[in-house]
PDB file of N, CA and C in Angstrom:
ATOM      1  N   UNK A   1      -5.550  49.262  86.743  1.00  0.00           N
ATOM      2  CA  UNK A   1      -4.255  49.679  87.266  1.00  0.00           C
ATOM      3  C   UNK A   1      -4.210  49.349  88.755  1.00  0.00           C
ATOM      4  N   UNK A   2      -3.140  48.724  89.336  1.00  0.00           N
ATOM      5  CA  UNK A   2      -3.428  48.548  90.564  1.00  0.00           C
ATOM      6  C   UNK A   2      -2.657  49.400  91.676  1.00  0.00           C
ATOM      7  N   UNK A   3      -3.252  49.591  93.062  1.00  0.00           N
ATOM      8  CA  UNK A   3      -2.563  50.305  93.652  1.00  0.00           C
ATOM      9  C   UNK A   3      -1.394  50.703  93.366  1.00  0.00           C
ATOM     10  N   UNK A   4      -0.211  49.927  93.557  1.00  0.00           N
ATOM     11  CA  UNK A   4       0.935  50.537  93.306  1.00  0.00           C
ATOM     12  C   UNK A   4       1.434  50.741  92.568  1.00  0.00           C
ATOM     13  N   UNK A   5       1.018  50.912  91.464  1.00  0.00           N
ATOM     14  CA  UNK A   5       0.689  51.961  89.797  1.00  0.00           C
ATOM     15  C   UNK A   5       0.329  53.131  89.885  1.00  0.00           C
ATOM     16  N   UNK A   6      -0.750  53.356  90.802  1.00  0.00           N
ATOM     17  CA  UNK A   6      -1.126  54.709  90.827  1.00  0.00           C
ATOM     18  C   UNK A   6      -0.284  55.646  92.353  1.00  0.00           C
ATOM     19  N   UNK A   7       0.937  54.795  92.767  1.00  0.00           N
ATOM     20  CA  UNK A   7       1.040  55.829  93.624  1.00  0.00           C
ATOM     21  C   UNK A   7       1.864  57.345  93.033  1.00  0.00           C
ATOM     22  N   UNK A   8       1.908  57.705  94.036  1.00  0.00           N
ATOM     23  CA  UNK A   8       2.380  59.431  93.937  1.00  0.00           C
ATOM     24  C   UNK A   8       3.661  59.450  94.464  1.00  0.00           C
ATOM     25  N   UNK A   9       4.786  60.081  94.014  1.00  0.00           N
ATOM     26  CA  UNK A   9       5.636  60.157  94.526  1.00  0.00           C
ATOM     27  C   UNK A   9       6.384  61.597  94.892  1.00  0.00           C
ATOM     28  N   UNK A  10       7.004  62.071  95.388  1.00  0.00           N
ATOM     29  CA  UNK A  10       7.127  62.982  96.163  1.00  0.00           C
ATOM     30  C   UNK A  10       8.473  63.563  95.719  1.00  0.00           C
ATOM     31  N   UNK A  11       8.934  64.623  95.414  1.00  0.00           N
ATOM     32  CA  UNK A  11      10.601  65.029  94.664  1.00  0.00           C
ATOM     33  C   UNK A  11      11.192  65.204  95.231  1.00  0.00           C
ATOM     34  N   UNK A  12      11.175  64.987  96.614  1.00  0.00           N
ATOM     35  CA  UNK A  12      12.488  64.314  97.619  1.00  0.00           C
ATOM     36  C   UNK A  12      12.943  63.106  97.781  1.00  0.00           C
ATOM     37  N   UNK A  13      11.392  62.126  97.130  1.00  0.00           N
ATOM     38  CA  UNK A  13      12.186  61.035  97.131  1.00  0.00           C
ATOM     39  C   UNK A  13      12.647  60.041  95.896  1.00  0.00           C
ATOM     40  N   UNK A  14      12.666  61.326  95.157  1.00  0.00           N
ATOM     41  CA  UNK A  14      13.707  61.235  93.703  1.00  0.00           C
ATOM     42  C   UNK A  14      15.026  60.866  93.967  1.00  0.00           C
ATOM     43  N   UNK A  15      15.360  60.132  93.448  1.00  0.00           N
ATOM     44  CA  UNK A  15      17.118  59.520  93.655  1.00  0.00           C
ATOM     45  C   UNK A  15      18.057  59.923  92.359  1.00  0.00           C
ATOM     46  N   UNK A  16      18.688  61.663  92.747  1.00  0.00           N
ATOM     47  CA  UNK A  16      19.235  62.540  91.855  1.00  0.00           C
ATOM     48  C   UNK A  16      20.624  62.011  92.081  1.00  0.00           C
ATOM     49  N   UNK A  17      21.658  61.969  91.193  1.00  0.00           N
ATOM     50  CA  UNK A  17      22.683  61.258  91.308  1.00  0.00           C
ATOM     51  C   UNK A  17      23.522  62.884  91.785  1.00  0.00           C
ATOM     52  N   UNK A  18      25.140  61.964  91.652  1.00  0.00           N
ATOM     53  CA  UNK A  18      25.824  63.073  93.056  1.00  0.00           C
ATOM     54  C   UNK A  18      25.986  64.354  91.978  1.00  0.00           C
ATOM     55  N   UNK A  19      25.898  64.347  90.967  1.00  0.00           N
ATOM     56  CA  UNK A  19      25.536  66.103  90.172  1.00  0.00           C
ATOM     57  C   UNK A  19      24.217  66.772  90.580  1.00  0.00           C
ATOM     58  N   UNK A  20      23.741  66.207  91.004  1.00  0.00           N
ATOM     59  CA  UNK A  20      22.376  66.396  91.286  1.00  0.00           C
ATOM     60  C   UNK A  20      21.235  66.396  90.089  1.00  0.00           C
ATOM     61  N   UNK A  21      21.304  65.094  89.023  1.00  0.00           N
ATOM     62  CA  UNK A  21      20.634  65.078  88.243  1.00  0.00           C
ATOM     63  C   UNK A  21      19.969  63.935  87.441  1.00  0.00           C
ATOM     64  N   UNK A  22      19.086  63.998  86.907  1.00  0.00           N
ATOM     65  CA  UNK A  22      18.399  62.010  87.128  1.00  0.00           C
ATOM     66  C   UNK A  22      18.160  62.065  85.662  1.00  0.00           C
ATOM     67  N   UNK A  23      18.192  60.786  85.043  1.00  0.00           N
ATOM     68  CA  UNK A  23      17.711  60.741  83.259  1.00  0.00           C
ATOM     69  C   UNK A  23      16.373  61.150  83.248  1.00  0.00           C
ATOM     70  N   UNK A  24      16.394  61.552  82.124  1.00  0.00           N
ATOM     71  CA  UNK A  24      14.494  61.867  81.815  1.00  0.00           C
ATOM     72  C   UNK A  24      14.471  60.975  80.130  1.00  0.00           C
ATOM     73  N   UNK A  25      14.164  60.525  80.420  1.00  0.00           N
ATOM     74  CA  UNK A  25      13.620  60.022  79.043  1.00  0.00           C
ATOM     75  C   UNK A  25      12.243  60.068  78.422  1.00  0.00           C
ATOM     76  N   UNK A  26      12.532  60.475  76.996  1.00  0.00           N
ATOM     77  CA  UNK A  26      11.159  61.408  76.565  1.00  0.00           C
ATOM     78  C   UNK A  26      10.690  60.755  75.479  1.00  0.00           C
ATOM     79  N   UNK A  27       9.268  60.718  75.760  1.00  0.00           N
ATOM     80  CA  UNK A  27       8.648  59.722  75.138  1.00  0.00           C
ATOM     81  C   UNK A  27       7.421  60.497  74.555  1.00  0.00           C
ATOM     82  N   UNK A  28       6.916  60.035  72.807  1.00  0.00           N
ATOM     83  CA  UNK A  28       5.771  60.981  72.514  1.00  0.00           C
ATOM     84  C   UNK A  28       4.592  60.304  73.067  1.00  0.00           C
ATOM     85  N   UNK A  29       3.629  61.060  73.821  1.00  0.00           N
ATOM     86  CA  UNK A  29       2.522  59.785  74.240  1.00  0.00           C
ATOM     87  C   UNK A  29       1.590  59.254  73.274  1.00  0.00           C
ATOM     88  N   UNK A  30       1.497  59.982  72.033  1.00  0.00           N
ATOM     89  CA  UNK A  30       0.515  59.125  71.225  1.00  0.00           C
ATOM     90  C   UNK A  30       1.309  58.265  70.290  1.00  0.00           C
ATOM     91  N   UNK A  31       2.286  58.449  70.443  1.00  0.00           N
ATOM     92  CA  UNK A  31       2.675  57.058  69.197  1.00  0.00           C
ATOM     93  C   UNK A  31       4.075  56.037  69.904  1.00  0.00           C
ATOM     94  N   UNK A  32       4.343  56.235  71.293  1.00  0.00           N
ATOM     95  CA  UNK A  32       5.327  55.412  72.112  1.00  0.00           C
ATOM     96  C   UNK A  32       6.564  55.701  71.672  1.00  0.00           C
ATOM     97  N   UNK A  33       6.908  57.030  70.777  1.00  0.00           N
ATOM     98  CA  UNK A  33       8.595  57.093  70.134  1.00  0.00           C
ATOM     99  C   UNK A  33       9.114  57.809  71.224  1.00  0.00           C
ATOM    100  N   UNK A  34      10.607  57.206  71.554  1.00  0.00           N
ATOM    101  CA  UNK A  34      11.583  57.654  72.290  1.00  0.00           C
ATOM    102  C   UNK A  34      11.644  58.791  71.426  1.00  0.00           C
ATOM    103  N   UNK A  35      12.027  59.912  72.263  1.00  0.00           N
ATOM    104  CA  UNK A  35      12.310  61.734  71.525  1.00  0.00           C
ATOM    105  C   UNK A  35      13.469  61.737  71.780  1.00  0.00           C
ATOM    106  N   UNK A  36      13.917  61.592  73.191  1.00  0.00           N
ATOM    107  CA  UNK A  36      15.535  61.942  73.758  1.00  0.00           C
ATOM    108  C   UNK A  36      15.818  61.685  74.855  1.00  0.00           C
ATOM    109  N   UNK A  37      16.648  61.513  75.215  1.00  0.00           N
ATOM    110  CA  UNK A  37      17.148  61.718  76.902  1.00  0.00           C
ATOM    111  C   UNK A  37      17.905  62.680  77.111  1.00  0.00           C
ATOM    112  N   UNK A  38      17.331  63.426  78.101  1.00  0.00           N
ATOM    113  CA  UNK A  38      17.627  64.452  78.639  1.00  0.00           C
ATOM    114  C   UNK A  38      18.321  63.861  80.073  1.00  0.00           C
ATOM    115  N   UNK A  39      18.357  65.217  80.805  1.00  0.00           N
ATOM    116  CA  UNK A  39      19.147  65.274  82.368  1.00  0.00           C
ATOM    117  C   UNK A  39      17.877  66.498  82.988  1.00  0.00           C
ATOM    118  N   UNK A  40      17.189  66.171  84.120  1.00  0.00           N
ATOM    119  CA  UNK A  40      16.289  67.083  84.845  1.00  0.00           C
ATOM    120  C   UNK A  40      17.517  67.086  86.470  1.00  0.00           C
ATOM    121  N   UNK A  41      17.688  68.293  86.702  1.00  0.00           N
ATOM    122  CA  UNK A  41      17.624  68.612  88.240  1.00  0.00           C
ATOM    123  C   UNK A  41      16.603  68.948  89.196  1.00  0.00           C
ATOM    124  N   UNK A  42      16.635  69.317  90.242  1.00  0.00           N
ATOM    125  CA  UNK A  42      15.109  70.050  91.281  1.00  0.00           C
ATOM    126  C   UNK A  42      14.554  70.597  90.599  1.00  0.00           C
ATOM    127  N   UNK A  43      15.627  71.995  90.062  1.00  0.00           N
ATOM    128  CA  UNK A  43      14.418  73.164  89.732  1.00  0.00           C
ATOM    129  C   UNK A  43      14.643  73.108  88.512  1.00  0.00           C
ATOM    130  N   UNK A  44      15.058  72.439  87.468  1.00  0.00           N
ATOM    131  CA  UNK A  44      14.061  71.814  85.649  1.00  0.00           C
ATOM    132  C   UNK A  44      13.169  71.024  86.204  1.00  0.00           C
ATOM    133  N   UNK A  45      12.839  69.973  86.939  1.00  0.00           N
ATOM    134  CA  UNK A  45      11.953  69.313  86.978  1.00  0.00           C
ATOM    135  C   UNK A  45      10.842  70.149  87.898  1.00  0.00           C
ATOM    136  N   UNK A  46      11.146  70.532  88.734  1.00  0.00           N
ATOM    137  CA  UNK A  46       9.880  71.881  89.504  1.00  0.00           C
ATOM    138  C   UNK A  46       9.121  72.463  88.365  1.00  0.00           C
ATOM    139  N   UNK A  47      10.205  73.211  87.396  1.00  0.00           N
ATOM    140  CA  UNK A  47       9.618  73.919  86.404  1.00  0.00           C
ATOM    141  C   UNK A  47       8.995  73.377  85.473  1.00  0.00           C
ATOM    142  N   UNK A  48       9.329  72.061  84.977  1.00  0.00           N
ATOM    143  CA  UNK A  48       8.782  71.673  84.234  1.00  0.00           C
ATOM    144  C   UNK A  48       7.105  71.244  84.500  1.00  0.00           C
ATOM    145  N   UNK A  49       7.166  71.000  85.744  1.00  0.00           N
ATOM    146  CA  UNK A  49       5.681  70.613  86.644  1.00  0.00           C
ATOM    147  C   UNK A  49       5.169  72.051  86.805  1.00  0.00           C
ATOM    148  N   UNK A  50       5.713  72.965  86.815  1.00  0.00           N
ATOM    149  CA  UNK A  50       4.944  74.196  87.046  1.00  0.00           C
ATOM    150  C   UNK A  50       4.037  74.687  85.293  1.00  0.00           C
ATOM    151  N   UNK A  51       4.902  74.903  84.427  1.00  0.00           N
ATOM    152  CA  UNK A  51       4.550  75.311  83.219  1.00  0.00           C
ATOM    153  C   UNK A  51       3.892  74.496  82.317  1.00  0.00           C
ATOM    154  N   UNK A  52       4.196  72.966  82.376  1.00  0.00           N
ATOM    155  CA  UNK A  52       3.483  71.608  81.509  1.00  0.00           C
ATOM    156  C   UNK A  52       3.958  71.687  80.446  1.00  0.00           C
ATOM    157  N   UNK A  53       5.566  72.173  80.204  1.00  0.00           N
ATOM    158  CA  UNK A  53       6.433  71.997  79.219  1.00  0.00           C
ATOM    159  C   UNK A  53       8.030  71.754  79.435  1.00  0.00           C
ATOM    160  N   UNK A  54       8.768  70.674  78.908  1.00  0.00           N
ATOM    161  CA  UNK A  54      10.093  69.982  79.402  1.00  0.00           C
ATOM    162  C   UNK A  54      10.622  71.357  79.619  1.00  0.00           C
ATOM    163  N   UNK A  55      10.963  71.458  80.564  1.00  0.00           N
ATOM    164  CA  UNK A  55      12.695  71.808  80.880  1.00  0.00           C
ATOM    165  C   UNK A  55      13.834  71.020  81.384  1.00  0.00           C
ATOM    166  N   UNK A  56      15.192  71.379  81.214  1.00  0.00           N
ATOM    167  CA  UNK A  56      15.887  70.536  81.323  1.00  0.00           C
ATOM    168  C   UNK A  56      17.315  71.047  81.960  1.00  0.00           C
ATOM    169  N   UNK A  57      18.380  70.807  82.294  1.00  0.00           N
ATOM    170  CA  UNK A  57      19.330  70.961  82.792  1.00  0.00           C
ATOM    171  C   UNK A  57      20.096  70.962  81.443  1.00  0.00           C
ATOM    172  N   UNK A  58      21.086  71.553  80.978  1.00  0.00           N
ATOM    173  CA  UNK A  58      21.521  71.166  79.858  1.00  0.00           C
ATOM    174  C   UNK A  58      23.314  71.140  80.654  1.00  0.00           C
ATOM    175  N   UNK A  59      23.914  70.323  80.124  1.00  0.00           N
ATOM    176  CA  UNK A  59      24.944  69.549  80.873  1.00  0.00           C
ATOM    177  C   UNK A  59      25.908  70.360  80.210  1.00  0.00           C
ATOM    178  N   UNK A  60      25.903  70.692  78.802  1.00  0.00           N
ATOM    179  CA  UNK A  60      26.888  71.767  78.501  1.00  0.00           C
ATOM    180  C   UNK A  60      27.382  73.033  78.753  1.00  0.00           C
ATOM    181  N   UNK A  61      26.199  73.835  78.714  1.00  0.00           N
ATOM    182  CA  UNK A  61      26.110  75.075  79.123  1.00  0.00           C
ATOM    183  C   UNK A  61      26.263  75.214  80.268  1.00  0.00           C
ATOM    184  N   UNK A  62      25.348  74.283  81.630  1.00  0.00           N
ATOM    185  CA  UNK A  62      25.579  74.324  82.672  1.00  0.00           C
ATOM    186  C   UNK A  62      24.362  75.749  83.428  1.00  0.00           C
ATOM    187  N   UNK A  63      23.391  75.330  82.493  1.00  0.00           N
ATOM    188  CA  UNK A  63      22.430  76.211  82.651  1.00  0.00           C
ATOM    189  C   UNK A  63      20.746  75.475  82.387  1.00  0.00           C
ATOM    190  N   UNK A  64      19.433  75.941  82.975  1.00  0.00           N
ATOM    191  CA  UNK A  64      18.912  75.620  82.555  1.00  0.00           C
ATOM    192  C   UNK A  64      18.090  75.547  81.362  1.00  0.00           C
ATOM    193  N   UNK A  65      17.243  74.645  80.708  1.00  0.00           N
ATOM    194  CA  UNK A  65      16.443  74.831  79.251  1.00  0.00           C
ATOM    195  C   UNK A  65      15.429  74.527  78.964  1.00  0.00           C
ATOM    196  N   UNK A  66      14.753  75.452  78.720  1.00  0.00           N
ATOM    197  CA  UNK A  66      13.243  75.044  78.285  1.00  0.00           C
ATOM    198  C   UNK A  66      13.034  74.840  77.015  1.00  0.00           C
ATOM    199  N   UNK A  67      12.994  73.553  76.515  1.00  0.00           N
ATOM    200  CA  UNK A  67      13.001  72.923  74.846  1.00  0.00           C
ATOM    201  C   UNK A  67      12.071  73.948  74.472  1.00  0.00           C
ATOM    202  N   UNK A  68      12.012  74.666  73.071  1.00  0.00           N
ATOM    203  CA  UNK A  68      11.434  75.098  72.415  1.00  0.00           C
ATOM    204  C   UNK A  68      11.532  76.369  72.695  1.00  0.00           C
ATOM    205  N   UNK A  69      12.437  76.708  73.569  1.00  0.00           N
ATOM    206  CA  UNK A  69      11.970  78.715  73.764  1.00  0.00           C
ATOM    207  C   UNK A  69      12.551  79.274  72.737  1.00  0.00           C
ATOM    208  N   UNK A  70      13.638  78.168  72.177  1.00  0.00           N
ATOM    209  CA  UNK A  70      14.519  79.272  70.775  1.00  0.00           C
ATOM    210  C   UNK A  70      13.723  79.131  69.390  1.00  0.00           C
ATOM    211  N   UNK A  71      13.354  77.837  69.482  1.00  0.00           N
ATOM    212  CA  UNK A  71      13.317  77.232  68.138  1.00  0.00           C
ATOM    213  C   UNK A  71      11.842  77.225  68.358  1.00  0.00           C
ATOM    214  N   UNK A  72      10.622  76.844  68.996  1.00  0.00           N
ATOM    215  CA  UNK A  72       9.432  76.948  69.175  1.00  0.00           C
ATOM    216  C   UNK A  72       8.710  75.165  68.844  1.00  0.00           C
ATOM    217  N   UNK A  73       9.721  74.402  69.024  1.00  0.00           N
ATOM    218  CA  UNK A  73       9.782  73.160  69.458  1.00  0.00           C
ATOM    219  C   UNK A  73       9.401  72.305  70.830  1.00  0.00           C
ATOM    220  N   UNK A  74       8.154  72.986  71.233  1.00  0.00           N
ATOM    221  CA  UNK A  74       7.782  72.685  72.893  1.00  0.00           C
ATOM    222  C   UNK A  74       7.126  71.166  72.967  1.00  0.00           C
ATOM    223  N   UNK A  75       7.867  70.823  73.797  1.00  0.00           N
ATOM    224  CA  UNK A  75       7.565  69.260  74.564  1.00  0.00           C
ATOM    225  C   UNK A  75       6.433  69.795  75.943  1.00  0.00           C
ATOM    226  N   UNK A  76       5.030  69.456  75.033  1.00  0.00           N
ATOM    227  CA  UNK A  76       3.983  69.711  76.203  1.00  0.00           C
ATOM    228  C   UNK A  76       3.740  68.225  76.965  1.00  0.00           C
ATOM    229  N   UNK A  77       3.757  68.688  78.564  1.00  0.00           N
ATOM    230  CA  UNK A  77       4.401  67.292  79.420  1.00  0.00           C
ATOM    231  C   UNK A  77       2.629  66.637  79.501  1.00  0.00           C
ATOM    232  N   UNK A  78       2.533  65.617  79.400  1.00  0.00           N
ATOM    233  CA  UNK A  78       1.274  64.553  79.652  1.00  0.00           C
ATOM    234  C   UNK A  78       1.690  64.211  80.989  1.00  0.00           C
ATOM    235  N   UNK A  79       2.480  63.203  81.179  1.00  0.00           N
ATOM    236  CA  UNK A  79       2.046  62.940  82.528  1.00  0.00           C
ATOM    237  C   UNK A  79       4.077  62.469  82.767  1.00  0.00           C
ATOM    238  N   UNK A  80       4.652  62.228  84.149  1.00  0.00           N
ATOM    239  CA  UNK A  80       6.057  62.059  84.176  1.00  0.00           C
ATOM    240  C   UNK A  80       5.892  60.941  85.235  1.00  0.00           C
ATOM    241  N   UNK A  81       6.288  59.324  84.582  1.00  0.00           N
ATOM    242  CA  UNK A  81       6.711  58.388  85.610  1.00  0.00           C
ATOM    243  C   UNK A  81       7.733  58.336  85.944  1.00  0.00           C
ATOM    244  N   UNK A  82       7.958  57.598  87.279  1.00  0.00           N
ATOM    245  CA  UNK A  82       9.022  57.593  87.746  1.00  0.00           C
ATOM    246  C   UNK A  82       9.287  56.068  87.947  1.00  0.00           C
ATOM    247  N   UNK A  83      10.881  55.425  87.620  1.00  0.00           N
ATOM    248  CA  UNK A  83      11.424  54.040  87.810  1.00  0.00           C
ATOM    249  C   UNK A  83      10.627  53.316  89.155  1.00  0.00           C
ATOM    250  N   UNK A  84      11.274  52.355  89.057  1.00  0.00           N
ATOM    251  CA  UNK A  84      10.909  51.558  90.246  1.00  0.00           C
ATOM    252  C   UNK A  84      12.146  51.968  91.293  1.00  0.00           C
ATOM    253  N   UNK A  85      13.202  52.335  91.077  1.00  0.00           N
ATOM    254  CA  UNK A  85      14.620  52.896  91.516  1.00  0.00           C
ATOM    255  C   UNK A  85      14.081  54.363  92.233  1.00  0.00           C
ATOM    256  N   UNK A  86      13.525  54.896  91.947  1.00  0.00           N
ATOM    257  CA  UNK A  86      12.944  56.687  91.635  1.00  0.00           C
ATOM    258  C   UNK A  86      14.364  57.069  91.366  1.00  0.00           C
ATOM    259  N   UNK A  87      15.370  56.711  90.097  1.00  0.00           N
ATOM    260  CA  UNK A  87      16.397  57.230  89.654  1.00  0.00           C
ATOM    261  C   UNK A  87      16.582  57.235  88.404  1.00  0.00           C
ATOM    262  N   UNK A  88      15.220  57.452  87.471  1.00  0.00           N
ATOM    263  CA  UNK A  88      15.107  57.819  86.648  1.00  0.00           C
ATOM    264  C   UNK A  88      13.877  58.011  85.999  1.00  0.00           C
ATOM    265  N   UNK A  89      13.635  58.919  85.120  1.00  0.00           N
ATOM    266  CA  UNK A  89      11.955  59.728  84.829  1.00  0.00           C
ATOM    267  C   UNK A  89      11.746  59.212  83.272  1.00  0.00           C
ATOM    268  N   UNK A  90      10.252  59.008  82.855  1.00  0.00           N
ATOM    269  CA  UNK A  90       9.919  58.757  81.452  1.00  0.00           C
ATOM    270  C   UNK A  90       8.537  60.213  81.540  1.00  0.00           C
ATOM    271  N   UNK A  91       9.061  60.879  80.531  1.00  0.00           N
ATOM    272  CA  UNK A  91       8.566  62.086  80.351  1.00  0.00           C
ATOM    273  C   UNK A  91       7.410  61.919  79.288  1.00  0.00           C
ATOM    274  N   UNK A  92       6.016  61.870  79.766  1.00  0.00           N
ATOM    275  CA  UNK A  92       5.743  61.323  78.490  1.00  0.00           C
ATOM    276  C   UNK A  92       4.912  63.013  77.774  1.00  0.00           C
ATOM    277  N   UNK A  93       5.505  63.036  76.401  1.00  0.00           N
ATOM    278  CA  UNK A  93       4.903  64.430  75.730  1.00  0.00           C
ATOM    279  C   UNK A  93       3.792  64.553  74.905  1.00  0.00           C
ATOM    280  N   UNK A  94       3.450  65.399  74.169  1.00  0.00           N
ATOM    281  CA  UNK A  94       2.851  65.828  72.907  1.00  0.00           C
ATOM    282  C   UNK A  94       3.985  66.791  72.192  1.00  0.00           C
ATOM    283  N   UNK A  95       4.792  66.127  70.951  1.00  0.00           N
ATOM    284  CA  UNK A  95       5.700  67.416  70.848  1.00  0.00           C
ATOM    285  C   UNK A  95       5.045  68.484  69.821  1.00  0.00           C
ATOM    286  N   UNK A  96       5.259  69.870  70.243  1.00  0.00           N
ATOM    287  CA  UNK A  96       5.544  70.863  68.562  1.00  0.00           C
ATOM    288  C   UNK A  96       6.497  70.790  67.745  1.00  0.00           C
ATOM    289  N   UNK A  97       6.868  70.074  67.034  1.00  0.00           N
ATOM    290  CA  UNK A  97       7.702  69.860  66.024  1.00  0.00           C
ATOM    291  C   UNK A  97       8.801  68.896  66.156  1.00  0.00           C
ATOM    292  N   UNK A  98      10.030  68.800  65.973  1.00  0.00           N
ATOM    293  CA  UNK A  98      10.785  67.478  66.026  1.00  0.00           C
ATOM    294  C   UNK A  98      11.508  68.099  67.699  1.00  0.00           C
ATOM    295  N   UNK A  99      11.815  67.014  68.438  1.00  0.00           N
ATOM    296  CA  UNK A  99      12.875  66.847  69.438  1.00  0.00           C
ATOM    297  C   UNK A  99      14.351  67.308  68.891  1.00  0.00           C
ATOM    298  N   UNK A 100      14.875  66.516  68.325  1.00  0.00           N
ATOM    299  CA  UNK A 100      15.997  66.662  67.897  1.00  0.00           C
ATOM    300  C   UNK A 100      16.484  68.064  66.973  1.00  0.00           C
ATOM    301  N   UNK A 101      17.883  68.669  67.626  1.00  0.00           N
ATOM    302  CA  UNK A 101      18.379  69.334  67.215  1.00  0.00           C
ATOM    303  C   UNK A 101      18.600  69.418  65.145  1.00  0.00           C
ATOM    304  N   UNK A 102      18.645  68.715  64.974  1.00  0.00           N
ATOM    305  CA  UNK A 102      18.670  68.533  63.333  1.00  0.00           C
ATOM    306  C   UNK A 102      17.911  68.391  62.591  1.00  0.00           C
ATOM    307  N   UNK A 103      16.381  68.560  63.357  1.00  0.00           N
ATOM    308  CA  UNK A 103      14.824  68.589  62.785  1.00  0.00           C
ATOM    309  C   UNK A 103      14.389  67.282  62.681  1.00  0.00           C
ATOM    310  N   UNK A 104      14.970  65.950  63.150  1.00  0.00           N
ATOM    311  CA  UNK A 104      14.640  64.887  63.355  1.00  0.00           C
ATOM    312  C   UNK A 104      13.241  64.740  64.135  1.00  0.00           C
ATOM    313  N   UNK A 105      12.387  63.602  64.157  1.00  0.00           N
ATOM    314  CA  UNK A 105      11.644  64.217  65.046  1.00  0.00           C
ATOM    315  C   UNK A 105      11.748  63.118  66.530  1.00  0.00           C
ATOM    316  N   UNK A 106      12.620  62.255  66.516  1.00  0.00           N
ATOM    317  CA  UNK A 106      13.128  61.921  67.769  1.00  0.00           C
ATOM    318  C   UNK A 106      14.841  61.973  67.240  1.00  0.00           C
ATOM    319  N   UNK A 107      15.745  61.918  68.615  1.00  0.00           N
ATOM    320  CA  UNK A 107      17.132  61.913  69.058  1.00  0.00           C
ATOM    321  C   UNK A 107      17.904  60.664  68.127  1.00  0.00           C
ATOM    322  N   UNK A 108      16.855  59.645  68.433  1.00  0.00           N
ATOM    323  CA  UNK A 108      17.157  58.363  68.081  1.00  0.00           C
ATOM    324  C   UNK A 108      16.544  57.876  66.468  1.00  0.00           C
ATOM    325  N   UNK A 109      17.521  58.422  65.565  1.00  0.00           N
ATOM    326  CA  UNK A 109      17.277  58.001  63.867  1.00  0.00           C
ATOM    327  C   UNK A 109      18.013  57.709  63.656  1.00  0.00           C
ATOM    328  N   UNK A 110      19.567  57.345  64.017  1.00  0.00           N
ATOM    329  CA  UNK A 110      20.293  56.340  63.738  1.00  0.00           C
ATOM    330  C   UNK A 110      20.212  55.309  63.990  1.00  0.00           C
ATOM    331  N   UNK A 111      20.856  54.523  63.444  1.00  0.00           N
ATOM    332  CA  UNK A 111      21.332  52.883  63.998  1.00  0.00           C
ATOM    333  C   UNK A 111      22.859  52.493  63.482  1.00  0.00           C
ATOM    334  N   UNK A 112      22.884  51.482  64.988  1.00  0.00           N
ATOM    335  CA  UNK A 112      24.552  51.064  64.940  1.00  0.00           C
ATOM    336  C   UNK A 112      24.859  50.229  63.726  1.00  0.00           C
ATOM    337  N   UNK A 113      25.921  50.087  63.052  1.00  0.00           N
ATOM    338  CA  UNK A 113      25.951  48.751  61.772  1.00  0.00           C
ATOM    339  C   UNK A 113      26.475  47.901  62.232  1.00  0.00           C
TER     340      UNK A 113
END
């Protein structure tokens, strides 16, 4: 891996768009499946670095969410890169059970025809 692979980056110099909120895209780390894309702000993404499980901004409610507190569906966080932009995150997990709301176990089980 070379230097600028392994640098560190700092959550100020995250590039949060003017809602104040950046894609997260979630990825399982042992088998490379997209889970979902989410939306992280400061403090989902603080929290999520504090506990070592996704939280998220949820854009509807307008509140924050920690996947799995209802349903017991926890996205335990491995490690979180950041773009070459720093304006957008790949979350990479271990999940407990499916991502998706409909017991899917990623977001993405459709396809367009």
């Amino acid at each position: 891996m070379s230097e600028q692979q392994q640098q560190k980056v700092e959550l100020d110099d995250l590039s949060f768009d003017k809602q104040g909120l950046i894609p997260a895209v979630v990825q399982d780390a042992d088998n490379g499946a997209v889970l979902t894309l989410a939306y992280m702000n400061q403090a989902s993404l603080q929290q999520t670095l504090s506990i070592g499980q996704t939280v998220f901004w949820s854009r509807s409610r307008q509140e924050l969410w920690h996947k799995g507190a209802t349903s017991g569906n926890y996205q335990n966080v491995i490690d979180i890169r950041i773009d070459c932009d720093a304006d957008a995150l790949l979350v990479r997990v271990r999940p407990v059970g499916p991502a998706c709301h409909t017991g899917e176990h990623s977001c993405f089980y459709r396809s367009i025809k």
